[in-house]
N, C-alpha and C. Protein backbone atom coordinates (compact mmCIF):
# COMPACT_ATOMS: atom_id res chain seq x y z
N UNK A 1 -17.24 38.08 52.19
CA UNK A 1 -17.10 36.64 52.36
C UNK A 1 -17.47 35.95 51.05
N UNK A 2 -16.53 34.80 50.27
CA UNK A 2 -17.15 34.66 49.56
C UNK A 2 -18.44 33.25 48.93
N UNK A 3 -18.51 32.59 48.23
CA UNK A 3 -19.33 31.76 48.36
C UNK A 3 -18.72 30.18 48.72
N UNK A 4 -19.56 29.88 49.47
CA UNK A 4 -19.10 28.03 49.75
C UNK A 4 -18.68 27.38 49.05
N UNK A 5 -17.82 26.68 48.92
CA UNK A 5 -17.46 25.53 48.34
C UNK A 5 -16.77 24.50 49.03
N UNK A 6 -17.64 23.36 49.13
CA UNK A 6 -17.60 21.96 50.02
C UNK A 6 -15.78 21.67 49.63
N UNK A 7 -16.03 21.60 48.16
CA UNK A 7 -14.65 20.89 47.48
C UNK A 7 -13.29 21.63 48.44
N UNK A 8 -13.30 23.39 48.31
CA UNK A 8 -12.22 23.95 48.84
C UNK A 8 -12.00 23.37 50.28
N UNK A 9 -13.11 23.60 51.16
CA UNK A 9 -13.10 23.51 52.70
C UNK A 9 -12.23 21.96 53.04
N UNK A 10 -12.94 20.84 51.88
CA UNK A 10 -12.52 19.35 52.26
C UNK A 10 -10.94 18.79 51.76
N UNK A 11 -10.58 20.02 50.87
CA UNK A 11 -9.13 19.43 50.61
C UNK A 11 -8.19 19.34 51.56
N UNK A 12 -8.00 20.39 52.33
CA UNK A 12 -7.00 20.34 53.38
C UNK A 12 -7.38 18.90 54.29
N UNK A 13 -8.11 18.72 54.38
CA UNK A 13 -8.25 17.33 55.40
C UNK A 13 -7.97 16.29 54.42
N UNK A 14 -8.27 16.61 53.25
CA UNK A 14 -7.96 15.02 52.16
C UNK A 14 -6.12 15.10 52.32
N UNK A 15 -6.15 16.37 51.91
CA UNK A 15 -4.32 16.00 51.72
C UNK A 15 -3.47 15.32 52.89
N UNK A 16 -4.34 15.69 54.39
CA UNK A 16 -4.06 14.90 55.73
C UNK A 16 -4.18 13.81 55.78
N UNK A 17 -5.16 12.72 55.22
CA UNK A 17 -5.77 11.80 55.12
C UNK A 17 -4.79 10.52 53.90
N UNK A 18 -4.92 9.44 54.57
CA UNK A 18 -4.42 8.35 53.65
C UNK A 18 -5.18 7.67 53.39
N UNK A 19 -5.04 6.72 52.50
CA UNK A 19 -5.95 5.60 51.84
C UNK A 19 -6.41 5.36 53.07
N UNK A 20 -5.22 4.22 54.41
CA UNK A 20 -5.70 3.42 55.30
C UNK A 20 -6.96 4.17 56.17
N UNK A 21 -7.18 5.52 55.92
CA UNK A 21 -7.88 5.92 56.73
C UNK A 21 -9.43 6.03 56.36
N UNK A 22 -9.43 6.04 54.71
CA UNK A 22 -11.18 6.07 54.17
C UNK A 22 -11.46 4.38 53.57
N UNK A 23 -10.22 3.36 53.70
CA UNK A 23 -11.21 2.65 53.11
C UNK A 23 -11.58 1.48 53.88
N UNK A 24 -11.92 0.45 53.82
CA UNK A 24 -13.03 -0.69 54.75
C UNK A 24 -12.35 -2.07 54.22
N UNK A 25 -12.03 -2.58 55.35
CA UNK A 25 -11.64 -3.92 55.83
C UNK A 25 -12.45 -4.98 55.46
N UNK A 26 -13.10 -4.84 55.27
CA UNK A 26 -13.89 -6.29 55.06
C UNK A 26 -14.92 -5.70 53.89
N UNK A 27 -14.12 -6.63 52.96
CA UNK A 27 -13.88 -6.50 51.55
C UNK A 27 -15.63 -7.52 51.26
N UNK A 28 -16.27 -7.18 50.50
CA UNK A 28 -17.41 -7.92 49.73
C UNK A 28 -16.87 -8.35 48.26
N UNK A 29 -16.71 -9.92 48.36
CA UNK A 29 -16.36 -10.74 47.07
C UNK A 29 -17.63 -11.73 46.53
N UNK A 30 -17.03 -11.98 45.05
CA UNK A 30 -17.88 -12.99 44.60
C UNK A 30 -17.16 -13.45 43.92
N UNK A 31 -17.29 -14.45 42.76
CA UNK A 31 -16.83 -15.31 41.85
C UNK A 31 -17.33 -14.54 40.55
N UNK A 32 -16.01 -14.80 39.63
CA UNK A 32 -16.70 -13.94 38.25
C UNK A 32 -17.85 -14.74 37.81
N UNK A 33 -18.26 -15.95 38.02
CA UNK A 33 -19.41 -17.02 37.87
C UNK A 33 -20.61 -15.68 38.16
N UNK A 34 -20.51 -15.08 39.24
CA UNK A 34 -21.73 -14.60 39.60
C UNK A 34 -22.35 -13.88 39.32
N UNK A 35 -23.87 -14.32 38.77
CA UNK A 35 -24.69 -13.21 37.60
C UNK A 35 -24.68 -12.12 38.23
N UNK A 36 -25.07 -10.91 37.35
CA UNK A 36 -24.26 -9.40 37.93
C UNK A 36 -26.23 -9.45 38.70
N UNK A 37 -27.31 -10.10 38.49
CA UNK A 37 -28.33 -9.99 39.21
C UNK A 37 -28.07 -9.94 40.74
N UNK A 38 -27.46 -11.23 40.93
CA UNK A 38 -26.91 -11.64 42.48
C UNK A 38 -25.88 -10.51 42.87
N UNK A 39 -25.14 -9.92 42.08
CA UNK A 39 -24.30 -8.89 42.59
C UNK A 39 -25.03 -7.86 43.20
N UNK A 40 -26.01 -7.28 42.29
CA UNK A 40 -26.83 -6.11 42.26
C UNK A 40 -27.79 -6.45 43.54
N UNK A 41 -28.00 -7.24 43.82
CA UNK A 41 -28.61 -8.37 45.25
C UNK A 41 -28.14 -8.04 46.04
N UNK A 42 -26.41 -8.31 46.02
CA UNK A 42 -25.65 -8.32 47.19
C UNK A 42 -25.51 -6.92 47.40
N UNK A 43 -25.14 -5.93 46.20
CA UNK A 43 -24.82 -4.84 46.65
C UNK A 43 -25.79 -3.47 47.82
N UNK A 44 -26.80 -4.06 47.29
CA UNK A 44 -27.95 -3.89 47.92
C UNK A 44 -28.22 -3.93 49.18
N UNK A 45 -28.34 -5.82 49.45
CA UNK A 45 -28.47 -5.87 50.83
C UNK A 45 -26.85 -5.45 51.37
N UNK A 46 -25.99 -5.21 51.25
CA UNK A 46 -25.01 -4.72 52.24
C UNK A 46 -24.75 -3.44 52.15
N UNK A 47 -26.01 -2.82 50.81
CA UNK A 47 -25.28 -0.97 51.32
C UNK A 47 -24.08 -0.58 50.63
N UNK A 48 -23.45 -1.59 49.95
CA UNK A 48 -22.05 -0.84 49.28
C UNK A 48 -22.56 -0.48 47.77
N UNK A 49 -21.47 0.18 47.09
CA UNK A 49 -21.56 0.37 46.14
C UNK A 49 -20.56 -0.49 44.86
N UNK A 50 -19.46 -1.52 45.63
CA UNK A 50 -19.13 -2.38 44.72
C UNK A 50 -18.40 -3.26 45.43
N UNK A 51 -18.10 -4.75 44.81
CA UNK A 51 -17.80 -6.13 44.94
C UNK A 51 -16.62 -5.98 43.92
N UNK A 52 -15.72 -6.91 45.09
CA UNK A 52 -14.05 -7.37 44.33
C UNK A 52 -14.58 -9.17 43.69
N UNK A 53 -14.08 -9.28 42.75
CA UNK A 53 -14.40 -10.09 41.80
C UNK A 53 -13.41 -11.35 42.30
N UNK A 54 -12.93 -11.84 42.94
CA UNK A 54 -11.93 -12.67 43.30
C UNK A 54 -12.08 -14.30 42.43
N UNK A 55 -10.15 -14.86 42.06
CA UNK A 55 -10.76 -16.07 41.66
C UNK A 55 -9.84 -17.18 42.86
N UNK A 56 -10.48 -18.46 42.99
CA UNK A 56 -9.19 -19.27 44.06
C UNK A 56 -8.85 -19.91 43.51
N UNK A 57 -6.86 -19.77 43.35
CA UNK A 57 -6.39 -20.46 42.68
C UNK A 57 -5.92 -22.05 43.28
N UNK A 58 -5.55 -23.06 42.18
CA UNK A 58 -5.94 -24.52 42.82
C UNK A 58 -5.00 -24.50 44.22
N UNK A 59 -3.85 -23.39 44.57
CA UNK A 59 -2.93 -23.65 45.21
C UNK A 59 -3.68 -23.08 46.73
N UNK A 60 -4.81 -22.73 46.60
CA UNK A 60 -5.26 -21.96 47.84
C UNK A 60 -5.40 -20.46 47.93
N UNK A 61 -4.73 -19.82 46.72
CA UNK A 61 -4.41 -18.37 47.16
C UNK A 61 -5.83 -18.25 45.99
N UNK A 62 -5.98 -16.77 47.22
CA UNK A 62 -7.06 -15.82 46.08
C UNK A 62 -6.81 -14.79 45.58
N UNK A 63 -7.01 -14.74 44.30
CA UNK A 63 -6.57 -13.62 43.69
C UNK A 63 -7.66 -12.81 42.84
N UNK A 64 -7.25 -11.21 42.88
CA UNK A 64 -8.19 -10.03 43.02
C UNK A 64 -8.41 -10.28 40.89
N UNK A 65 -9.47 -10.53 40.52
CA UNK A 65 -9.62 -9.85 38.73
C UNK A 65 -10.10 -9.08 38.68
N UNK A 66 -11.12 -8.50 39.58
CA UNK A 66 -11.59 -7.05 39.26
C UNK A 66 -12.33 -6.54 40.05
N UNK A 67 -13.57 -5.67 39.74
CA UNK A 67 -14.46 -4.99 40.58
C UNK A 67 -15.57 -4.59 40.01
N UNK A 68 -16.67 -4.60 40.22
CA UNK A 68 -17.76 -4.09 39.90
C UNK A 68 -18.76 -3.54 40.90
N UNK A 69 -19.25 -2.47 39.83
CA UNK A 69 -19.60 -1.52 40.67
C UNK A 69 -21.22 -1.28 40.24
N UNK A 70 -21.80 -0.41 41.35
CA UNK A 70 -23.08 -0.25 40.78
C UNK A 70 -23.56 0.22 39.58
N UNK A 71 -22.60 1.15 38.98
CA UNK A 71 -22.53 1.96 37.64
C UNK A 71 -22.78 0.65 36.68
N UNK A 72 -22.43 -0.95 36.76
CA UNK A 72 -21.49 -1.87 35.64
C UNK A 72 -22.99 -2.43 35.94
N UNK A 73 -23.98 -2.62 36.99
CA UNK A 73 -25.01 -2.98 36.74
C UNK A 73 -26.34 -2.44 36.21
C-alpha cells in the first residue's frame, strides 16, 4: 500500500465539482476608501479570508475593482 496523499485522494472529487459548488453567496464588500485596518477588522470578525473591493457608480450599479486578502494585510 502506498503512502497517503490528501492531494491524490481529493482530485477526483475536484474534477466533479464546479465553482457554483465551493464558493459563497454573500459576498463581504467595502469601499477602496477603507483603511486596510477596518478590513483586517472585518475580516476577522466574519471569519473570511478576503473582501471584494466594490465602487457605486453615480448610475446605481456596483462595480467589482478588486480584492483583498489576508496575505495584502
Amino acid at each position: 500500500m502506498g503512502k497517503w496523499d490528501p492531494f491524490v485522494s481529493d482530485t477526483r472529487d475536484l474534477e466533479l465539482m464546479r465553482v457554483a459548488d465551493a464558493m459563497h453567496r454573500g459576498v463581504v464588500t467595502c469601499a477602496r476608501q477603507t483603511s486596510l485596518v477596518a478590513v483586517a477588522h472585518l475580516m476577522a470578525a466574519q471569519r473570511i479570508h478576503c473582501v471584494a473591493v466594490v465602487e457605486t457608480m453615480p448610475e446605481g450599479e456596483v462595480k467589482l475593482c478588486g480584492v483583498v486578502s489576508d496575505r495584502d494585510v
